[in-house]
Protein backbone atom coordinates (compact mmCIF):
# COMPACT_ATOMS: atom_id res chain seq x y z
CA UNK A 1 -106.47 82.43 203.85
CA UNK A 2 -103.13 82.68 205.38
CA UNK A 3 -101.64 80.15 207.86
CA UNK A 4 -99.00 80.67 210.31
CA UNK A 5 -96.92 78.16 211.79
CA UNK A 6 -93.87 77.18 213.55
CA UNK A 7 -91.14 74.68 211.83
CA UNK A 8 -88.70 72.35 213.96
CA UNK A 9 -85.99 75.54 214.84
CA UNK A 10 -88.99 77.69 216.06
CA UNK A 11 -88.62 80.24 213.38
CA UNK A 12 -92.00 81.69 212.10
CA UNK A 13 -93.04 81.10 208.60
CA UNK A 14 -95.64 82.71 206.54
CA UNK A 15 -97.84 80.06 204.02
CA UNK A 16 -100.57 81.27 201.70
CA UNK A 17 -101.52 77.85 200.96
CA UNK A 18 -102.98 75.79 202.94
CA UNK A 19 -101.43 72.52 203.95
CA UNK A 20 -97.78 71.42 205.21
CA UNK A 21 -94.58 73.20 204.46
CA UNK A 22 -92.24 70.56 202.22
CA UNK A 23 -89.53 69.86 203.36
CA UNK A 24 -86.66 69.72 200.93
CA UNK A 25 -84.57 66.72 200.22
CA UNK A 26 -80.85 65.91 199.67
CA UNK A 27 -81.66 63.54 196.32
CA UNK A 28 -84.27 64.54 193.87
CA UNK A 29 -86.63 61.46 193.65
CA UNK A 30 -85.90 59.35 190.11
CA UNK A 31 -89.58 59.58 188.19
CA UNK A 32 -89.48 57.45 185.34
CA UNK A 33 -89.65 53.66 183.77
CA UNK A 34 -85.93 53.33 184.12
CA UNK A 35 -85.20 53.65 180.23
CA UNK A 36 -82.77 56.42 179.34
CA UNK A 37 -84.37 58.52 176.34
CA UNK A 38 -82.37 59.95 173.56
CA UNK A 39 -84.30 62.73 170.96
CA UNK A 40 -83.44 65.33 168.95
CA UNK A 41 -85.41 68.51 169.57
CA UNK A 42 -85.24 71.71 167.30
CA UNK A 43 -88.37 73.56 168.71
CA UNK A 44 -87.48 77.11 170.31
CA UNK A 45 -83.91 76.64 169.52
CA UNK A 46 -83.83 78.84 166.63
CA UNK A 47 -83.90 76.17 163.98
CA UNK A 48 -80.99 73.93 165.75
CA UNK A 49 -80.83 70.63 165.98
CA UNK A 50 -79.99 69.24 169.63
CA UNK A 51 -79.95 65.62 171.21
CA UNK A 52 -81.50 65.76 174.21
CA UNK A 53 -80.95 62.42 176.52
CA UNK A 54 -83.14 62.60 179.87
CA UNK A 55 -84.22 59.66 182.09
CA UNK A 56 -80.69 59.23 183.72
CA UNK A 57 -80.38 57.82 187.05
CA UNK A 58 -77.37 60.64 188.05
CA UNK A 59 -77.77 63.68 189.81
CA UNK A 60 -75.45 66.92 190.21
CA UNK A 61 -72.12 66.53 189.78
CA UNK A 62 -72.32 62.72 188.46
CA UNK A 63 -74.47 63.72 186.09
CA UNK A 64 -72.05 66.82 185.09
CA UNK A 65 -69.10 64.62 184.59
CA UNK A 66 -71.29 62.14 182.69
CA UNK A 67 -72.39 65.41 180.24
CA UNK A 68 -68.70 66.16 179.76
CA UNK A 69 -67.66 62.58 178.60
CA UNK A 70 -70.48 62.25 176.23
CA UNK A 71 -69.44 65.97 174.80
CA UNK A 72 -66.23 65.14 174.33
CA UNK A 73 -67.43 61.69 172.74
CA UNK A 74 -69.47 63.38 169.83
CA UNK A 75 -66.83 66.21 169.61
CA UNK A 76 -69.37 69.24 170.33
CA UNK A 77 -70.32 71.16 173.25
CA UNK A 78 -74.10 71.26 175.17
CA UNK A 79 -75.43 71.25 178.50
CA UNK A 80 -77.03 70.20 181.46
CA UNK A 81 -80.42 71.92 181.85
CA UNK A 82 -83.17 70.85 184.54
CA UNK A 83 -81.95 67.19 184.87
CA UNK A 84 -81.84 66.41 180.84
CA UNK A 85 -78.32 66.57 179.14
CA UNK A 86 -78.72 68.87 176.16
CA UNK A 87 -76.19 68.13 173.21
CA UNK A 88 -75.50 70.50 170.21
CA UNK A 89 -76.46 68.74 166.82
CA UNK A 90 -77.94 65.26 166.20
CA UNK A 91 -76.03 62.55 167.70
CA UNK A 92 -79.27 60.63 168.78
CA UNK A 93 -78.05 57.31 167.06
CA UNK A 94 -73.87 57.82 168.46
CA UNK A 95 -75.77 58.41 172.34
CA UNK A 96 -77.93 55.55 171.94
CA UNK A 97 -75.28 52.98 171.23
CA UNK A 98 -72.85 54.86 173.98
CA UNK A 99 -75.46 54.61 176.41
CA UNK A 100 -75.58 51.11 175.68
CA UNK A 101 -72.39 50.23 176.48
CA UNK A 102 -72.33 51.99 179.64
CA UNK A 103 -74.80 49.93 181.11
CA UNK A 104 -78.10 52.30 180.50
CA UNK A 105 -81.21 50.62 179.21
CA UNK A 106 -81.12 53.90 176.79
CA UNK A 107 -84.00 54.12 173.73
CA UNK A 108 -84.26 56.36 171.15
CA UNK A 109 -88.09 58.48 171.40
CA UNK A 110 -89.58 61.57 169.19
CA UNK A 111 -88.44 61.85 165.45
């Protein structure tokens, strides 16, 4: 079943699925218990051992700048992938305390 209907600017938009069309937000809504988690993951990553923190209460370019100071703070490099800041190596216990001391109620999780 196919649905057609008209947004707010009169433009015509095609749905397969039934319902309202979302409409997108400036801020990405914060899901979580408030508790920054740190883990190190090695699963599809070739063996690798990476800190992964997620949890964060930043978004975009906050949450960029954020990534760079903890990179620089464990010497390595990493990345920001769907909201999580990826770190190369294991620097779970370094991030934990770091987080810490910013202010984050941050946790280590996983093994």
């Amino acid at each position: 079943m196919s649905n057609y209907q008209r947004s707010s600017d009169s433009k015509l938009v095609y749905s397969t699925d039934v319902g309202r069309i979302k409409e997108e937000t400036a801020q990405p809504e914060v899901v979580g218990d408030g508790n920054v988690r740190v883990r190190p993951e090695k699963k599809g990553r070739g063996g690798k051992l990476v800190t992964v923190i997620s949890g964060l209460p930043l978004s975009g370019n906050e949450l960029k700048a954020f990534a760079k100071q903890l990179k620089k703070r464990c010497g390595g490099g990493g990345a920001v992938k769907e909201g999580n800041i990826e770190l190369q190596g294991d620097h779970v216990d370094i991030m934990v305390e770091h987080l810490k001391k910013a202010g984050f109620d941050a946790k280590r999780s996983g093994g």
